[in-house]
N, C-alpha and C. Protein backbone atom coordinates (compact mmCIF):
# COMPACT_ATOMS: atom_id res chain seq x y z
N UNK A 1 30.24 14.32 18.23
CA UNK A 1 28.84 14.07 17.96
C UNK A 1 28.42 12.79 18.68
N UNK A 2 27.36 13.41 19.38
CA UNK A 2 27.20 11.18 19.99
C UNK A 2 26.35 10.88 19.37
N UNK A 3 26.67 9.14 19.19
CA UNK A 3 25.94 8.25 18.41
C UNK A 3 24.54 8.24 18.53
N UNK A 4 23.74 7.91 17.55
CA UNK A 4 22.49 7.82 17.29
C UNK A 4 21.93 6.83 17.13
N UNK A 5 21.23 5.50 18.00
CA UNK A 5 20.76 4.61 17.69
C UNK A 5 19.59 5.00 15.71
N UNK A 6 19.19 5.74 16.00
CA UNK A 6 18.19 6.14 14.41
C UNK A 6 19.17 6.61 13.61
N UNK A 7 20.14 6.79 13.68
CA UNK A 7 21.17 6.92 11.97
C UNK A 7 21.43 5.46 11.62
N UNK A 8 21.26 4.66 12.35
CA UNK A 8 21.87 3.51 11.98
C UNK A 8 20.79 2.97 10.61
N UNK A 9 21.15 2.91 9.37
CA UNK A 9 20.13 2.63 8.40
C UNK A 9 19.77 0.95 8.23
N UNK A 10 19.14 0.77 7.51
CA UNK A 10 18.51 -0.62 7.69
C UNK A 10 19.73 -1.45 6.86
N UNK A 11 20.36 -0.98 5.81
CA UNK A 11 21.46 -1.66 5.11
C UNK A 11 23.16 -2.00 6.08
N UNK A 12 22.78 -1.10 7.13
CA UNK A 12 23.91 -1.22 7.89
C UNK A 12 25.08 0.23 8.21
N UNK A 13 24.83 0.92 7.15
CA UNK A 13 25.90 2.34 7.19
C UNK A 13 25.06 2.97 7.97
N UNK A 14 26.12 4.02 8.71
CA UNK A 14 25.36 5.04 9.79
C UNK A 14 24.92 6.31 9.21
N UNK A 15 24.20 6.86 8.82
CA UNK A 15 23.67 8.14 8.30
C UNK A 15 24.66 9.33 8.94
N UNK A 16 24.98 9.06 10.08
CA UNK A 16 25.41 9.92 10.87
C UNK A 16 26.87 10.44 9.87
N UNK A 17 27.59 9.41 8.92
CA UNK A 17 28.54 9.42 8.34
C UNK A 17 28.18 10.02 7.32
N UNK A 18 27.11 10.19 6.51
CA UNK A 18 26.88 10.33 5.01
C UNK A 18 27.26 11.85 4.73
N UNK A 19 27.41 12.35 3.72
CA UNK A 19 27.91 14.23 3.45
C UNK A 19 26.54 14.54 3.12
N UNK A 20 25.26 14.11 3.05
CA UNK A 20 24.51 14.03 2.52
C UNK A 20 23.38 14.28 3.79
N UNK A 21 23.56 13.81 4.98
CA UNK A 21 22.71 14.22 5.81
C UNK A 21 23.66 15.16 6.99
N UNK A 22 25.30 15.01 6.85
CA UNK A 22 25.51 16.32 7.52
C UNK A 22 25.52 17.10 7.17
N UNK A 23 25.25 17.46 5.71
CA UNK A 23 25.21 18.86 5.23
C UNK A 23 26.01 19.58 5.21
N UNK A 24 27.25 19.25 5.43
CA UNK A 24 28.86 20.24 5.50
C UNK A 24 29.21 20.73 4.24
N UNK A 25 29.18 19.69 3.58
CA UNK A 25 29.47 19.94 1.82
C UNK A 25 28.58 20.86 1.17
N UNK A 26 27.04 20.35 1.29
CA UNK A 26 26.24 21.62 0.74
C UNK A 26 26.58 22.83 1.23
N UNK A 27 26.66 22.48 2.72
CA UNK A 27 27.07 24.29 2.98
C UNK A 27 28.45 24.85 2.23
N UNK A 28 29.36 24.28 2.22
CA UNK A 28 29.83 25.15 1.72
C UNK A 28 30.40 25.22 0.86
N UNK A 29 29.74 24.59 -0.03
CA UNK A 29 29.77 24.61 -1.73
C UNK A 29 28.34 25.61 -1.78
N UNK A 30 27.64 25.77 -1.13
CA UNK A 30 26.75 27.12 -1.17
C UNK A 30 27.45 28.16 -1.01
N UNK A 31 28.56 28.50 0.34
CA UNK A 31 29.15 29.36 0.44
C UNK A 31 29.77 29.56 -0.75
N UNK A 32 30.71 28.44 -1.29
CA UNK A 32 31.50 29.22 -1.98
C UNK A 32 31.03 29.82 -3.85
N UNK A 33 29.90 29.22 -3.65
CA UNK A 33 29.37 29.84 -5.26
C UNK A 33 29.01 30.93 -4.63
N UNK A 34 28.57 31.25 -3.62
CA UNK A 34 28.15 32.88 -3.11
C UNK A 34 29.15 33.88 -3.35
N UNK A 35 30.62 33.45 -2.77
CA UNK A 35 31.34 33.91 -3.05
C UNK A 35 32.06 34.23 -4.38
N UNK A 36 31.90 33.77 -5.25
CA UNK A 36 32.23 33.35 -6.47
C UNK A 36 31.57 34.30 -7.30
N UNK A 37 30.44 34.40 -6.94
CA UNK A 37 29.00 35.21 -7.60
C UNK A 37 29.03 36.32 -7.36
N UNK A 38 29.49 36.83 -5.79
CA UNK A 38 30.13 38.24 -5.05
C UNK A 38 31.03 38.72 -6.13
N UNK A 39 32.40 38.21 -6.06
CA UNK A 39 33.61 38.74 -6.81
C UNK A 39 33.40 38.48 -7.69
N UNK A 40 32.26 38.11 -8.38
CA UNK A 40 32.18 38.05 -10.30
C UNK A 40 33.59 37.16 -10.65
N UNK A 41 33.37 36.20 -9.94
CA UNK A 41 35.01 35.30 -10.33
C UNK A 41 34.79 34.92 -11.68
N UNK A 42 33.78 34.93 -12.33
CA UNK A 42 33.69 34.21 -13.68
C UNK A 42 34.45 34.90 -14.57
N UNK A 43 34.67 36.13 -14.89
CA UNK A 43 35.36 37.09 -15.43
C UNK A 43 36.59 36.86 -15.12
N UNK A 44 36.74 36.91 -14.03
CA UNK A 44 38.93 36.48 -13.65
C UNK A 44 38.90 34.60 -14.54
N UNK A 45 38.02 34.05 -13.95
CA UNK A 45 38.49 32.53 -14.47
C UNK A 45 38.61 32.64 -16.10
N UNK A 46 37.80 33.56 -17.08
CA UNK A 46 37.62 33.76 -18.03
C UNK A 46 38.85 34.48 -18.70
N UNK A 47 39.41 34.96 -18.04
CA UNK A 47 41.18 35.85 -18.26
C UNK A 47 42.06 34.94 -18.12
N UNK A 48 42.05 34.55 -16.35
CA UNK A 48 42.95 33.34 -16.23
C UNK A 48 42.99 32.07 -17.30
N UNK A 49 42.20 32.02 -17.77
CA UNK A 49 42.39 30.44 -18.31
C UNK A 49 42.85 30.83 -19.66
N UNK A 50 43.08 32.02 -19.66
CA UNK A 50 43.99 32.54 -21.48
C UNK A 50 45.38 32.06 -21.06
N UNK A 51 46.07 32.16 -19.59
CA UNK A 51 47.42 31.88 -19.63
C UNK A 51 47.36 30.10 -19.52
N UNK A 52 48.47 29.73 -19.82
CA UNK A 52 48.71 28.16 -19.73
C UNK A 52 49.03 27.70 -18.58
N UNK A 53 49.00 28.33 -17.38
CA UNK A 53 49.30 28.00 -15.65
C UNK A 53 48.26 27.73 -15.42
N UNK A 54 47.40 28.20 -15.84
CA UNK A 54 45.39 28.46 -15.18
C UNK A 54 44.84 27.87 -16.09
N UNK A 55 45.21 27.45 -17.58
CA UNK A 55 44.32 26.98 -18.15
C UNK A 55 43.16 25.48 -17.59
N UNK A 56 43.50 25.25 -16.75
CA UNK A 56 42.20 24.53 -16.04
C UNK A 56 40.96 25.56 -15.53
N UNK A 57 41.24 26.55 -15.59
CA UNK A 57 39.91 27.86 -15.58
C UNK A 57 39.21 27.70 -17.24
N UNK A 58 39.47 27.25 -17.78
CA UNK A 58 38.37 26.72 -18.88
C UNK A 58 37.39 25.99 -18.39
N UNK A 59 37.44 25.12 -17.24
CA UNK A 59 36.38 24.28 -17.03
C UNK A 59 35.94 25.23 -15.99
N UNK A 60 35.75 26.28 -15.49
CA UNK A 60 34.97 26.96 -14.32
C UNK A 60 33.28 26.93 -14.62
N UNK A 61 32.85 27.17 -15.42
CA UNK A 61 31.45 26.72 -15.52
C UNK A 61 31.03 25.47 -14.88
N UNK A 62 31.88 24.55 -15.33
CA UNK A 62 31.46 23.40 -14.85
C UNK A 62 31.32 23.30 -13.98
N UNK A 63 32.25 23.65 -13.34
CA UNK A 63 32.98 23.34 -11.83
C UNK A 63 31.73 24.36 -10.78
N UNK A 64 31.53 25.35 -11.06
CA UNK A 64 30.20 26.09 -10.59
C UNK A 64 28.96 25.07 -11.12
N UNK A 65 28.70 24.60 -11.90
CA UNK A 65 27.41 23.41 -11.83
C UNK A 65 27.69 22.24 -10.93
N UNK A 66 29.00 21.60 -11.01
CA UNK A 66 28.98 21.05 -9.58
C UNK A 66 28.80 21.04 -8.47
N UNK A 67 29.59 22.68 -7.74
CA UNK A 67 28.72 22.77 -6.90
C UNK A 67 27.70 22.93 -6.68
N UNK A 68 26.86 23.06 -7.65
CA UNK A 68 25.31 23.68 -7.37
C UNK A 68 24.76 22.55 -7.01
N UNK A 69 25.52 21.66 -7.78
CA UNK A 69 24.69 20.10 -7.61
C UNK A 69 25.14 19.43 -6.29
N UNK A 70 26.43 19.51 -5.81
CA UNK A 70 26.92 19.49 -4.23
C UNK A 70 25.95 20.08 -3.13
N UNK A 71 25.04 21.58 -3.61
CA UNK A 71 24.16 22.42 -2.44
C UNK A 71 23.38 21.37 -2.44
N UNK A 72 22.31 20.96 -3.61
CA UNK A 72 20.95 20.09 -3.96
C UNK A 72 21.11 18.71 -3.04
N UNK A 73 22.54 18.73 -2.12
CA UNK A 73 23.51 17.18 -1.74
C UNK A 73 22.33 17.13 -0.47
N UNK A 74 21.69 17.08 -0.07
CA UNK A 74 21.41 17.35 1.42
C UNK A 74 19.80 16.07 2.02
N UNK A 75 19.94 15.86 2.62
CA UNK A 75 19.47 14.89 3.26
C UNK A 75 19.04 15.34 4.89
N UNK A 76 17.50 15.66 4.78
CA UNK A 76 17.31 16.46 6.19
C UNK A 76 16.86 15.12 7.15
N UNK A 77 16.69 13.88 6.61
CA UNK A 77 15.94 12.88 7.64
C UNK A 77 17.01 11.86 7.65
N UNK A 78 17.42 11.03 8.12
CA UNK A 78 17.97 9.91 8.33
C UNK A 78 17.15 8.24 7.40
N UNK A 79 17.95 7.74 7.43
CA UNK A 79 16.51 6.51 6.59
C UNK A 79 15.62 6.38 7.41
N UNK A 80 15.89 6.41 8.75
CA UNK A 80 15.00 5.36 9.53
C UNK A 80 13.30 6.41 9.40
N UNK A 81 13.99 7.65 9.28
CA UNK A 81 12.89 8.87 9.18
C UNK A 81 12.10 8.85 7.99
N UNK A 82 12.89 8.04 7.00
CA UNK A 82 12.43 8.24 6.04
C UNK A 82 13.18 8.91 4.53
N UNK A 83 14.37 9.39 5.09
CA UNK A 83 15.54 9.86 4.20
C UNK A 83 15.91 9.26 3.43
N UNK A 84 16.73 9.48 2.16
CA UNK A 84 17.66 8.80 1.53
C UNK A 84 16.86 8.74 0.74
N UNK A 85 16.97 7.91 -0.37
CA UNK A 85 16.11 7.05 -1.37
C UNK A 85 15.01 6.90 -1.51
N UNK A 86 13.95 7.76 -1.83
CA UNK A 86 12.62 6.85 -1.22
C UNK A 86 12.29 5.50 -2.30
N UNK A 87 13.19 5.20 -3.27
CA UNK A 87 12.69 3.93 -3.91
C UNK A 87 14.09 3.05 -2.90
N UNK A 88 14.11 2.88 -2.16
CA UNK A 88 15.49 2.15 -1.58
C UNK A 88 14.49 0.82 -1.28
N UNK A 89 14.47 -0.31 -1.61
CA UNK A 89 14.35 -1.72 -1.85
C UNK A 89 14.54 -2.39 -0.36
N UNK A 90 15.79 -1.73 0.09
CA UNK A 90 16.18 -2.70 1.29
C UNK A 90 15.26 -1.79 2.89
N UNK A 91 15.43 -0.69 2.67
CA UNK A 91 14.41 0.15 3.82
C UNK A 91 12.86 -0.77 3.52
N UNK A 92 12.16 -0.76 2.60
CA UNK A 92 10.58 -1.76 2.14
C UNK A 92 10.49 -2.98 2.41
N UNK A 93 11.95 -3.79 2.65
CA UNK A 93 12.44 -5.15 2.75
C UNK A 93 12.26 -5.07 4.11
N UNK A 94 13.21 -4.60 5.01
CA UNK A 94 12.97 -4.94 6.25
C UNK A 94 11.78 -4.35 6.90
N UNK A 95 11.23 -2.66 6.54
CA UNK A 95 9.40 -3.06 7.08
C UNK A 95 8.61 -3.49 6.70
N UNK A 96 9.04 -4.93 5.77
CA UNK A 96 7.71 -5.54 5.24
C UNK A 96 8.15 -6.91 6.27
N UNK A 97 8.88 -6.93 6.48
CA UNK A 97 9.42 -8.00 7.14
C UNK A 97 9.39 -7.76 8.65
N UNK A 98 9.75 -6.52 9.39
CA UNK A 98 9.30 -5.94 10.46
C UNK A 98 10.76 -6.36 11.41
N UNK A 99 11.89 -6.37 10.78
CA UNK A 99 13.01 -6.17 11.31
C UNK A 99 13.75 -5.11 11.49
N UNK A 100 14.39 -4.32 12.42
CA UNK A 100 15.30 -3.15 12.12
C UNK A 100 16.33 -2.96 11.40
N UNK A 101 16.86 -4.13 10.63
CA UNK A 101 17.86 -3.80 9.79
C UNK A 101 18.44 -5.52 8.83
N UNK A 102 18.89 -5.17 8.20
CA UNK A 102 19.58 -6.64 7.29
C UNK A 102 20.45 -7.29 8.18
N UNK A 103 20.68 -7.20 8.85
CA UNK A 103 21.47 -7.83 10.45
C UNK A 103 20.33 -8.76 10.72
N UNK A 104 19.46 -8.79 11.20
CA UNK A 104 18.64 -9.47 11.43
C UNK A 104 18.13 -10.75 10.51
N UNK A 105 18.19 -10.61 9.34
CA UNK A 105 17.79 -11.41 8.36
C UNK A 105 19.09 -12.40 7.90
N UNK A 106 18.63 -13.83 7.74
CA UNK A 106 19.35 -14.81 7.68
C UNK A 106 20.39 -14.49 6.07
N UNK A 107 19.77 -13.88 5.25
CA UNK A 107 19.94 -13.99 4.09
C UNK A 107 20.57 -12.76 3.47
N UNK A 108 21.10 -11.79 4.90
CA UNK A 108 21.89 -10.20 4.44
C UNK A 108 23.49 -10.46 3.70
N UNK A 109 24.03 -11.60 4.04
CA UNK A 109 25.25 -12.09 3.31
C UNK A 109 25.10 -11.81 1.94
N UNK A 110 24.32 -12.91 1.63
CA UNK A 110 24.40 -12.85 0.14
C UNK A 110 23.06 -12.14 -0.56
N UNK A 111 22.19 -11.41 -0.29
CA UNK A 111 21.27 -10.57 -0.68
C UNK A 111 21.31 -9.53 -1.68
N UNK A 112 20.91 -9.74 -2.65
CA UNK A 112 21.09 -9.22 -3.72
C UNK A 112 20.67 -7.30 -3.86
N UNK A 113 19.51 -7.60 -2.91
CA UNK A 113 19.24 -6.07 -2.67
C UNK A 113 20.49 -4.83 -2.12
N UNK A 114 21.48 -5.81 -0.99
CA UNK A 114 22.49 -4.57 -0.94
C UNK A 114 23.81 -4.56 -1.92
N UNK A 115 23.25 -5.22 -3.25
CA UNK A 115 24.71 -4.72 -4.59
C UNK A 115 25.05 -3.45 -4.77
N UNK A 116 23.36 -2.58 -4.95
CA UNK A 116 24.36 -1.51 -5.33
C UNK A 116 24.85 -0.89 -4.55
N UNK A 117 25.22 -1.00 -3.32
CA UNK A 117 25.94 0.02 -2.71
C UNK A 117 27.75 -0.51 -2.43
N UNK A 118 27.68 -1.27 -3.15
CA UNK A 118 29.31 -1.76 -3.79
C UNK A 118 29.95 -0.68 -4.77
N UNK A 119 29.15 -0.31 -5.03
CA UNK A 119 29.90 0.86 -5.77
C UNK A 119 30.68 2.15 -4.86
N UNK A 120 29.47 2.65 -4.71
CA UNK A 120 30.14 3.46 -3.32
C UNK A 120 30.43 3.52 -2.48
N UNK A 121 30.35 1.71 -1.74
CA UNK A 121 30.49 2.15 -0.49
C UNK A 121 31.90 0.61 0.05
N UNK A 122 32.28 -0.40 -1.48
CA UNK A 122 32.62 -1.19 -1.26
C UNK A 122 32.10 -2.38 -0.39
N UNK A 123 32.70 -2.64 0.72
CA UNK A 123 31.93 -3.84 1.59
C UNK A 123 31.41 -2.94 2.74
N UNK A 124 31.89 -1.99 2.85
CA UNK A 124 31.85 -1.13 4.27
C UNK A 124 30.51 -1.61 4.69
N UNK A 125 29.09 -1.75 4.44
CA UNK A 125 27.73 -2.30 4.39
C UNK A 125 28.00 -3.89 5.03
N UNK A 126 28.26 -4.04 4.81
CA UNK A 126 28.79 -5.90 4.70
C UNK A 126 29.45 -5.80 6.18
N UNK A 127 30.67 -5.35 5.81
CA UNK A 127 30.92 -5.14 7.85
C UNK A 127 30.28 -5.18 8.68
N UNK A 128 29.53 -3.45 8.26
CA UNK A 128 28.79 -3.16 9.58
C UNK A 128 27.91 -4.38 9.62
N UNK A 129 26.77 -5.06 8.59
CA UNK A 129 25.92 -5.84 8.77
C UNK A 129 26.45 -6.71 10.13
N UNK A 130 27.69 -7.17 9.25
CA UNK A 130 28.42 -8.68 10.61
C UNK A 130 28.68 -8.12 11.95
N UNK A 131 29.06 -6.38 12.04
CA UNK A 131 29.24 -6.23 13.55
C UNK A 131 28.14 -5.62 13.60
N UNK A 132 26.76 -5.62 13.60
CA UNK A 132 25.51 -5.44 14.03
C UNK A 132 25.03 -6.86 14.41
N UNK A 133 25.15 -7.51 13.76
CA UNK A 133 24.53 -8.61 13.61
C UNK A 133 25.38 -9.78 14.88
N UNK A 134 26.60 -9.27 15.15
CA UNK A 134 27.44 -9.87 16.26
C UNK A 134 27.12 -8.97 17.75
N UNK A 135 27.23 -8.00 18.10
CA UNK A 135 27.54 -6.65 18.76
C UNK A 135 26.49 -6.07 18.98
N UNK A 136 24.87 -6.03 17.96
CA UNK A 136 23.98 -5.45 18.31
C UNK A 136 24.47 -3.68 17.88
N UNK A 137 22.98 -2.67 18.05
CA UNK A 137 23.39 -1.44 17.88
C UNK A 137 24.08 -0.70 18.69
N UNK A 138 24.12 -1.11 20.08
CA UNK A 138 24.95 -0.24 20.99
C UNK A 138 26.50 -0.82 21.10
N UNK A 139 26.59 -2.13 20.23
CA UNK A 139 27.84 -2.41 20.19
C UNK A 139 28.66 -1.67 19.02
N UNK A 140 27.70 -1.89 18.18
CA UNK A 140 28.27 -0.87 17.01
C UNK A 140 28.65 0.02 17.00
N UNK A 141 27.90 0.73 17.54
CA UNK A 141 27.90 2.45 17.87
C UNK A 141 28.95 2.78 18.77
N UNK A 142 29.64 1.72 19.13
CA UNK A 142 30.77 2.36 20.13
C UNK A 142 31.91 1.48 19.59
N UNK A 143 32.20 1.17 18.66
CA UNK A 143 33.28 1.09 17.68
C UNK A 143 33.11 1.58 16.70
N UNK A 144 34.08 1.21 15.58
CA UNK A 144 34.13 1.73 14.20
C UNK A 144 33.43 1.23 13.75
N UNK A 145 32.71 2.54 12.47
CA UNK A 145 31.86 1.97 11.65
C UNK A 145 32.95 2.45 10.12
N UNK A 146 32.21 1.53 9.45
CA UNK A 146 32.80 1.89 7.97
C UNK A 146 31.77 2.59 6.84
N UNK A 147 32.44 3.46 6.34
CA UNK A 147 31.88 4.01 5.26
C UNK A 147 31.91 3.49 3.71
N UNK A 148 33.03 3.22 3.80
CA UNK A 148 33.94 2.82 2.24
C UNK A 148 34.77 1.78 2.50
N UNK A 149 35.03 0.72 2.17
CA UNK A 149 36.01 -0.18 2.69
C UNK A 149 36.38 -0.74 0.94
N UNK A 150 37.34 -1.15 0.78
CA UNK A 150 37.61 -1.71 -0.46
C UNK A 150 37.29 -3.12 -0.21
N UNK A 151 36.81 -3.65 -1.49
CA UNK A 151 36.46 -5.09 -1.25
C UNK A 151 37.82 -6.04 -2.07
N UNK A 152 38.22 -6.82 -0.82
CA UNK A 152 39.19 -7.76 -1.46
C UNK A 152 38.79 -8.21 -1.96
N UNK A 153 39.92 -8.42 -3.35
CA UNK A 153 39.40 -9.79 -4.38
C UNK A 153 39.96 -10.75 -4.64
């Protein structure tokens, strides 16, 4: 896939990475409830999970609402388009400010607006910021970017 100067989001992660705007996962967690729905698997999971090998086929309901909620996963724009979040804090931050990204801004270190994505995404955000903010976007884009990085403590 070649890089995309417009995946690059204003917090620093590349869209281009997310499961959420490639859509791989929805697809085929669509496929496979299709399939599922075809062979009436609910009925076998409903047998299977009487023996004690399969008894994790008790949770098959669930596991079919997950995926459903995996299809709903999908993300047709990138941020810069407008994707993602539309209450996202830090996309409003930098076009109120009229910068392309928290790289730019003196204060993306310690900025309180990109916490929550410590959850999911660890520092990986934090990186990219410093090699955007060193490297620029075409420097970025032709090294590694991070998705998830664990944050030392």
């Amino acid at each position: 896939m070649e890089e995309n100067k417009e995946l690059v989001s204003y917090c620093g992660l590349y869209c281009g990475d997310c499961v959420g705007y490639r859509q791989k996962m929805a697809n085929l967690a669509r496929d496979l409830r299709k399939e599922l729905r075809e062979t009436r698997f609910d009925k076998t999971a409903q047998t299977l999970a009487k023996i004690p090998f399969f008894s994790a086929y008790r949770h098959y309901d669930e596991c079919y609402e997950v995926l459903g909620a995996m299809v709903k996963m999908r993300c047709k724009k990138a941020c810069r388009g407008g994707g993602g979040p539309p209450f996202c804090k830090i996309r409003k931050c930098c076009e109120k400010k009229g910068i392309r990204g928290c790289w730019e801004c003196d204060k993306f270190p310690t900025c309180t607006k990109l916490d929550f994505l410590k959850e999911n995404h660890g520092d990986a955000h934090l990186k990219n910021l410093k090699k955007l903010n060193k490297k620029g976007i075409s420097g970025f884009l032709s090294g590694k970017k991070y998705w998830y990085s664990k944050i030392k403590e």
